[in-house]
Protein backbone atom coordinates (compact mmCIF):
# COMPACT_ATOMS: atom_id res chain seq x y z
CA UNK A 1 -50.15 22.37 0.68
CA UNK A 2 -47.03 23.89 0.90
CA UNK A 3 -45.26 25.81 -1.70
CA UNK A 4 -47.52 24.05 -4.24
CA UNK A 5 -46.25 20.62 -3.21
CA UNK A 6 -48.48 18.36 -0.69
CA UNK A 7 -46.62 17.77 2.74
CA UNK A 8 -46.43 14.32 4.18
CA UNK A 9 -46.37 13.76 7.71
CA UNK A 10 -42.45 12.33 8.74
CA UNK A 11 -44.43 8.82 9.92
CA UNK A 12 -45.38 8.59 6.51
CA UNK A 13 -42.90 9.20 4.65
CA UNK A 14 -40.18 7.02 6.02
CA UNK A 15 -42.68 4.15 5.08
CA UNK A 16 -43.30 5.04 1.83
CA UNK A 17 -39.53 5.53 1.28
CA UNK A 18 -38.48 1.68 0.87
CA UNK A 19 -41.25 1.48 -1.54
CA UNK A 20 -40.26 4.66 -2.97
CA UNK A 21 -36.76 3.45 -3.37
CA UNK A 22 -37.63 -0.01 -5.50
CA UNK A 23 -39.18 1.91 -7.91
CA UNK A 24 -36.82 4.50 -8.21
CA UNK A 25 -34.01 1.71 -9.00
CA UNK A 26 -36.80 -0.36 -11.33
CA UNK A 27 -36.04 3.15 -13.75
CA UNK A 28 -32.76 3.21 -13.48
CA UNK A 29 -33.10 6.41 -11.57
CA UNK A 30 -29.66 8.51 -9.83
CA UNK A 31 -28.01 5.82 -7.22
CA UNK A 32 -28.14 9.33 -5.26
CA UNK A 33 -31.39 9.86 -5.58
CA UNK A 34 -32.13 6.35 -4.51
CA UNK A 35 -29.85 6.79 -1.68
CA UNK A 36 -31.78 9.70 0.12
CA UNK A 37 -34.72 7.07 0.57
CA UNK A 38 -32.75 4.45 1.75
CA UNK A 39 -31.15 7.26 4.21
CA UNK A 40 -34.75 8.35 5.08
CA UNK A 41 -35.99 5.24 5.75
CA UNK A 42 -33.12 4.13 7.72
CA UNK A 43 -32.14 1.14 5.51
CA UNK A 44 -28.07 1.63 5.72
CA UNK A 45 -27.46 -1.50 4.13
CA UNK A 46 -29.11 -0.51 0.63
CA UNK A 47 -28.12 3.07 1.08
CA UNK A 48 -24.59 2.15 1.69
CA UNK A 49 -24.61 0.44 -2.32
CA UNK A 50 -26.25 2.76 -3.63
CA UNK A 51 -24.07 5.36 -2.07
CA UNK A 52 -20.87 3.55 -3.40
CA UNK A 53 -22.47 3.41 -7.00
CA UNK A 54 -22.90 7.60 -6.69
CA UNK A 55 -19.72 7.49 -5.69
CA UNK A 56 -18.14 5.98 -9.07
CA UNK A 57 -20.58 7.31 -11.48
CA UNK A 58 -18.72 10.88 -10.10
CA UNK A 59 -15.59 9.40 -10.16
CA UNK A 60 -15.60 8.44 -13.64
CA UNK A 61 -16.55 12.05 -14.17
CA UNK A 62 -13.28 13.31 -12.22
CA UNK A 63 -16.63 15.01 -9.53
CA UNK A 64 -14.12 13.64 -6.86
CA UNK A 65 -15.42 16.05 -4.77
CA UNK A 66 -18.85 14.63 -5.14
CA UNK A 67 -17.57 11.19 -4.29
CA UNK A 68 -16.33 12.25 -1.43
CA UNK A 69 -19.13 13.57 -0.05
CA UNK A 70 -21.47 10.20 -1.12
CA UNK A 71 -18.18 8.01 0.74
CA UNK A 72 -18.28 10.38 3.97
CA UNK A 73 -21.98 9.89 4.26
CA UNK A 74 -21.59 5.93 3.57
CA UNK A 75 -19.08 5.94 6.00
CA UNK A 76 -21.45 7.76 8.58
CA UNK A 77 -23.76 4.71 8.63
CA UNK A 78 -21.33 1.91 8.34
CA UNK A 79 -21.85 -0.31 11.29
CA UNK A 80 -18.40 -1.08 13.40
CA UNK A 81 -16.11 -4.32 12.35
CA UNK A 82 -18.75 -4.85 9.90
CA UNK A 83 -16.98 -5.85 6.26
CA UNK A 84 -13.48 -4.52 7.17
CA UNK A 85 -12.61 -5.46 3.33
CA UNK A 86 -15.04 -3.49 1.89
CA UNK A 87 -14.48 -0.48 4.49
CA UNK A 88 -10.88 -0.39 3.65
CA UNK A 89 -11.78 0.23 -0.28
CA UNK A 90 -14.11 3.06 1.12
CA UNK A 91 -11.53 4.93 2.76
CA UNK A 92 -8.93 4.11 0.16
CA UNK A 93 -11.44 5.74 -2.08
CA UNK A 94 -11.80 8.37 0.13
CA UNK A 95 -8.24 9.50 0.19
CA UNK A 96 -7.91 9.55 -3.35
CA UNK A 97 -10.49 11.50 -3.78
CA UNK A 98 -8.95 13.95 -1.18
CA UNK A 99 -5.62 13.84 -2.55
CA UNK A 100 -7.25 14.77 -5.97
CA UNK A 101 -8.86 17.49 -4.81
CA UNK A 102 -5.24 18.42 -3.41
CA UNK A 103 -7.19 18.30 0.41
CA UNK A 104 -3.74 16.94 1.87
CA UNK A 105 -5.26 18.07 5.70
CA UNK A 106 -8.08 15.13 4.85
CA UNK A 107 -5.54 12.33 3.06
CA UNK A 108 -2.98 12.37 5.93
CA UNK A 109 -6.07 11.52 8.61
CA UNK A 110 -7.43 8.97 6.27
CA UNK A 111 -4.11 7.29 4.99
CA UNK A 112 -2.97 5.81 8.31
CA UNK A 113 -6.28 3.94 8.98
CA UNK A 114 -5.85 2.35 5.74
CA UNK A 115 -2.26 1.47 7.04
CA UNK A 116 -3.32 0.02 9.46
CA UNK A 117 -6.00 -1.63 7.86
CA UNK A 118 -3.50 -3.55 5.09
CA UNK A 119 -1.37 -4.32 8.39
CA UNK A 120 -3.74 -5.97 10.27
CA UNK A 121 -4.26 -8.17 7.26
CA UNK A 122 -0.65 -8.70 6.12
CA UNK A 123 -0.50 -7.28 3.22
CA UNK A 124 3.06 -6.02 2.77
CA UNK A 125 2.84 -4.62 -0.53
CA UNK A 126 -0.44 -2.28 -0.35
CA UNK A 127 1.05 -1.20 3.07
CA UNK A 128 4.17 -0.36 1.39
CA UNK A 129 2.24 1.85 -1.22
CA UNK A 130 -0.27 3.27 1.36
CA UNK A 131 3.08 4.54 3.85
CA UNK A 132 4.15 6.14 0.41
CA UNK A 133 0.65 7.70 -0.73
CA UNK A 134 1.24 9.03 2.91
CA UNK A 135 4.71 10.44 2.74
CA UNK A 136 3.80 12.45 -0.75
CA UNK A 137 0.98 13.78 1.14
CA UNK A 138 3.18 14.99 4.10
CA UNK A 139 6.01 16.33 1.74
CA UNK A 140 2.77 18.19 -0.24
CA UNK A 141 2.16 19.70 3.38
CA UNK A 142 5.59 21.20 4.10
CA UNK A 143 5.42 18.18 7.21
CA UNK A 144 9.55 16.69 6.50
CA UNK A 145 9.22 14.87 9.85
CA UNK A 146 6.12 12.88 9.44
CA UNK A 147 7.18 12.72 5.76
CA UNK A 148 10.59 11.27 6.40
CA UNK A 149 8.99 8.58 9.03
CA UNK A 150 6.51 7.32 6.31
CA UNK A 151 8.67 7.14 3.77
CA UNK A 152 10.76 4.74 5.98
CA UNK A 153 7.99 2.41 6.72
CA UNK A 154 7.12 2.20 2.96
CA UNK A 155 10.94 1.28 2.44
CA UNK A 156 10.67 -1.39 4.88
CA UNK A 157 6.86 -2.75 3.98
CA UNK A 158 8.28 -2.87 0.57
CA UNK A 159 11.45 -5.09 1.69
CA UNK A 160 8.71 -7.20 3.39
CA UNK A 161 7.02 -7.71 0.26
CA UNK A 162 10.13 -8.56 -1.76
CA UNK A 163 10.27 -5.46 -3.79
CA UNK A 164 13.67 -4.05 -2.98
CA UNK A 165 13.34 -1.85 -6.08
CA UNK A 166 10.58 0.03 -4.96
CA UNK A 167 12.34 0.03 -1.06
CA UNK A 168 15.57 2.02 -2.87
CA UNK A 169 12.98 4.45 -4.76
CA UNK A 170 11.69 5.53 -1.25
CA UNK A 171 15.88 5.27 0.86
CA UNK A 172 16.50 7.75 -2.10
CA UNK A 173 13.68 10.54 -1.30
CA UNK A 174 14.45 9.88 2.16
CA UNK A 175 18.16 10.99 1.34
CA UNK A 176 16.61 13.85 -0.54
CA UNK A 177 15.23 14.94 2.48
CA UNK A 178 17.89 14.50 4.32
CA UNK A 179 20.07 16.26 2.09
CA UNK A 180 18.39 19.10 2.33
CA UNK A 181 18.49 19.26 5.73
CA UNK A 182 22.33 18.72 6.00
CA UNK A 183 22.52 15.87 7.63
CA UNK A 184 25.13 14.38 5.11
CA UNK A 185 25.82 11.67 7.17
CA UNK A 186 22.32 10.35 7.64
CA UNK A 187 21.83 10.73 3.87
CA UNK A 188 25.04 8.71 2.62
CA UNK A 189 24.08 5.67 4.87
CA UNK A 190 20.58 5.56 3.34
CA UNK A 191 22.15 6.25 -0.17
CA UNK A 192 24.08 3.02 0.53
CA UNK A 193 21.28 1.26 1.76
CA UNK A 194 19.38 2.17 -1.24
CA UNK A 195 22.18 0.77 -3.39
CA UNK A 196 22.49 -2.13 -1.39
CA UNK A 197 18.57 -3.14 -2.61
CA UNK A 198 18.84 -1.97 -6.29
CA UNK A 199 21.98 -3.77 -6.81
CA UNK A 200 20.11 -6.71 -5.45
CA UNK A 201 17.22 -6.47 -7.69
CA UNK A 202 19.26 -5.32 -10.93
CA UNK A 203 21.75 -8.46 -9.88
CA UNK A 204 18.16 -10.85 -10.18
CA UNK A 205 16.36 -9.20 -13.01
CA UNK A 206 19.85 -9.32 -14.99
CA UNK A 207 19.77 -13.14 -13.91
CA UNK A 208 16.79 -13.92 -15.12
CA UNK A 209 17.40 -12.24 -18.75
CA UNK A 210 20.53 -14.11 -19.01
CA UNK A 211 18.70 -17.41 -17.77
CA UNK A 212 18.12 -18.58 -21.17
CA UNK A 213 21.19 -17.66 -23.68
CA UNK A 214 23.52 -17.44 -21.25
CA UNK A 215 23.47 -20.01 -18.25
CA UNK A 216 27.02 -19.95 -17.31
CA UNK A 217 26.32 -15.92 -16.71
CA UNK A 218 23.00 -16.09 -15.35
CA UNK A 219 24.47 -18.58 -12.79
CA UNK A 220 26.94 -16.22 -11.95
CA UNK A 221 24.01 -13.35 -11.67
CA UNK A 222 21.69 -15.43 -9.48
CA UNK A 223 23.85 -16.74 -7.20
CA UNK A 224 25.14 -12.90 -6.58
CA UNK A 225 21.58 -12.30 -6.22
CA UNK A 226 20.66 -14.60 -3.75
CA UNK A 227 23.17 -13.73 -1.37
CA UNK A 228 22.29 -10.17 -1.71
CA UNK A 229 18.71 -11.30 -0.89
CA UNK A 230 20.33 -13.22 1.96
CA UNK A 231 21.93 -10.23 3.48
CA UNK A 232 18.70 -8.26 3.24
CA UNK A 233 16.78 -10.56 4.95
CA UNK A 234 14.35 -11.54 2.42
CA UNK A 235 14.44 -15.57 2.63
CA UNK A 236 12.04 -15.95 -0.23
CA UNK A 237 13.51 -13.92 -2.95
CA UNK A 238 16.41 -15.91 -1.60
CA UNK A 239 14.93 -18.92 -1.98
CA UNK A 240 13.53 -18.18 -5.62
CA UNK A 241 16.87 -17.31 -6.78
CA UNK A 242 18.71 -20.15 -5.50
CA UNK A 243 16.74 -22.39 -7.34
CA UNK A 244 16.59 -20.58 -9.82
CA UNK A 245 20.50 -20.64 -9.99
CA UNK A 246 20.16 -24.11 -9.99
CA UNK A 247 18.12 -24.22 -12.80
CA UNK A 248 21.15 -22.42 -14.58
CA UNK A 249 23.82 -24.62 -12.93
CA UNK A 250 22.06 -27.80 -14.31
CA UNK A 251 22.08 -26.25 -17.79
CA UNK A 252 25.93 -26.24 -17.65
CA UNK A 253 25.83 -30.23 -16.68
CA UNK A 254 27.13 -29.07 -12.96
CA UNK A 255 24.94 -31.38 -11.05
CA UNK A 256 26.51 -31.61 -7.78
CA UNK A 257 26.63 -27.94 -7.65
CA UNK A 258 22.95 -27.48 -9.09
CA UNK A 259 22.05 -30.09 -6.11
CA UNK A 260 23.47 -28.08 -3.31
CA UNK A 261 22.09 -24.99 -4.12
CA UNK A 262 18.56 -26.77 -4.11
CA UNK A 263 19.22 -27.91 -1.24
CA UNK A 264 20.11 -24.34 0.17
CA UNK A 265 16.67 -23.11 -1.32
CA UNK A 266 15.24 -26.08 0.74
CA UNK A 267 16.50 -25.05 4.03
CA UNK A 268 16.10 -21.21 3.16
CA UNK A 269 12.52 -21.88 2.45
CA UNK A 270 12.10 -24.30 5.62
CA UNK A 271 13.72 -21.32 7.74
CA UNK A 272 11.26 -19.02 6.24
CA UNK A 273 8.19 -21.09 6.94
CA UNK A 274 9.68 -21.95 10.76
CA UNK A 275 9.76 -17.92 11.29
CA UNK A 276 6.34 -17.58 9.98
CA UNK A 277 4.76 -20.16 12.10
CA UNK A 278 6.83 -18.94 15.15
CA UNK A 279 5.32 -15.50 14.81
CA UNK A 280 4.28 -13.84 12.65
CA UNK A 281 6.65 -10.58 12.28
CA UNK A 282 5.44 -7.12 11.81
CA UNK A 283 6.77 -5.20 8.73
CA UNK A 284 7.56 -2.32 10.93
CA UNK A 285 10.36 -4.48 12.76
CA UNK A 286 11.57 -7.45 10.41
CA UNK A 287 13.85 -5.11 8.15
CA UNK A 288 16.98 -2.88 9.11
CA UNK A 289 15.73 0.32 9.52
CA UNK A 290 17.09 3.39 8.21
CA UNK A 291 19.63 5.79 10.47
CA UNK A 292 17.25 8.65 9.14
CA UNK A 293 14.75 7.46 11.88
CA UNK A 294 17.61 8.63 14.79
CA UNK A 295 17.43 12.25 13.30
CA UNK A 296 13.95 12.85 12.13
CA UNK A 297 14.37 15.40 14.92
CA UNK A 298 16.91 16.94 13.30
CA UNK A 299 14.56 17.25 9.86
CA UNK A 300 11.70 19.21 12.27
CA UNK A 301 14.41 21.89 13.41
CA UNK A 302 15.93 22.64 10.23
CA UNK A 303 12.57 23.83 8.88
CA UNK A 304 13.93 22.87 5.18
CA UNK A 305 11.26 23.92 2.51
């Protein structure tokens, strides 16, 4: 006996753990409590889920804290390449718990594997908002550099995704930063560029409004739109709004015109699906890039706060 409680030989107890475990989750005991067995008995798999359901009965309680440690010890016994998908949510979890707690050091270590994660699988627009989760976090940390670089790369991951919106949001903290640091000419070329892809997607939402009372203007707006697509690069927003013009044109009994902008949605779309089977681009390089990424150098010696 020890401290009025029996003690059980370490053989022992991993092996009555797993049993231990079942009955635990037959009552509907603590996932955390049902965890430690698992742990102790070595079984990751069923630790891992019961880990992860710890995890958002604290987050539901705002115990992000608490989550995090339940993630980092999931995390600990994940086995390498094994579920990418689901290890990805894990660590997206992870840094929002960190950047709840306001543990920047811990989100700007974690953010970038997620990056890379959404990368690997092509997904544009969670990259995009990943890069920007990881710019805030810089910019929280006093880091302009890194901050300014991210920022960038969720511009252009949004352009990749077709969101030219959310690109501009991002060009215009970028020239914020750069602003601040007095590089005025840096900062008036990403203003512009920043116009450039909310004029674009003001041009197509105003389009689309118009679509049905007004053909003969939403003609007019789409077509505008399209070629402001075209000069961004984005051949499927292209695409979609050149047949979408069409759609307008053929309202106004314009048929020959409706037909050739079809037909330019045709080829746009054929050119688009050429590029993708050619190679398929990275994010990082299939956009203009910003002239802020010549003088992030400049940002790290003006020590702007």
């Amino acid at each position: 006996m020890t401290n009025g409680r029996c003690w059980i030989p370490p053989p022992w107890r991993a092996s009555s753990s797993p049993a231990t475990a079942r009955t635990l989750a037959g009552r509907d005991a603590a996932p955390a409590l049902i965890a430690v067995h698992h742990l102790a008995a070595r079984d990751f798999g069923p630790a891992r889920e019961a880990l992860l359901a710890a995890t958002e009965e604290h987050y539901a309680v705002h115990a992000y804290r608490d989550a995090a440690r339940a993630l980092r010890t999931g995390l600990e016994h994940w086995i390498p390449g094994e579920q990418d998908d689901s290890r990805l949510a894990v660590i997206d979890r992870l840094a929002r718990c960190a950047e709840m707690c306001s543990e920047y050091a811990d989100a700007v270590m974690l953010l970038p594997e997620l990056a890379d994660g959404h990368e690997r699988r092509g997904d544009s627009r969670a990259l995009a908002s990943t890069c920007r989760r990881l710019a805030l976090a810089h910019e929280l940390r006093g880091q302009w550099e890194s901050a300014l670089t991210a920022r960038e790369a969720a511009a252009v991951a949004f352009l990749a995704a077709g969101i030219p919106a959310e690109a501009a949001i991002d060009r215009l903290a970028m020239a914020a930063h750069l602003r601040s640091a007095a590089s005025f000419t840096a900062a008036l070329a990403t203003l512009s560029a920043a116009s450039a892809d909310a004029q674009a997607a003001l041009t197509h939402a105003r389009g689309e409004t118009l679509l049905t009372d007004q053909p003969e203007a939403a003609a007019h707006e789409l077509s505008g739109a399209a070629e402001m697509f075209s000069r961004l690069d984005l051949p499927l927003q292209t695409a979609q709004a050149q047949r979408r013009a069409a759609a307008a044109t053929a309202r106004l009994g314009d048929h020959d015109r409706a037909r050739e902008l079809l037909h330019a949605a045709h080829a746009t779309a054929a050119q688009l699906g050429a590029r993708c089977t050619s190679s398929k681009r990275s994010p990082s390089t299939s956009h203009r890039r910003s002239p802020a990424s010549s003088i992030a150098s400049t940002i790290a010696r003006s020590r702007c706060v």
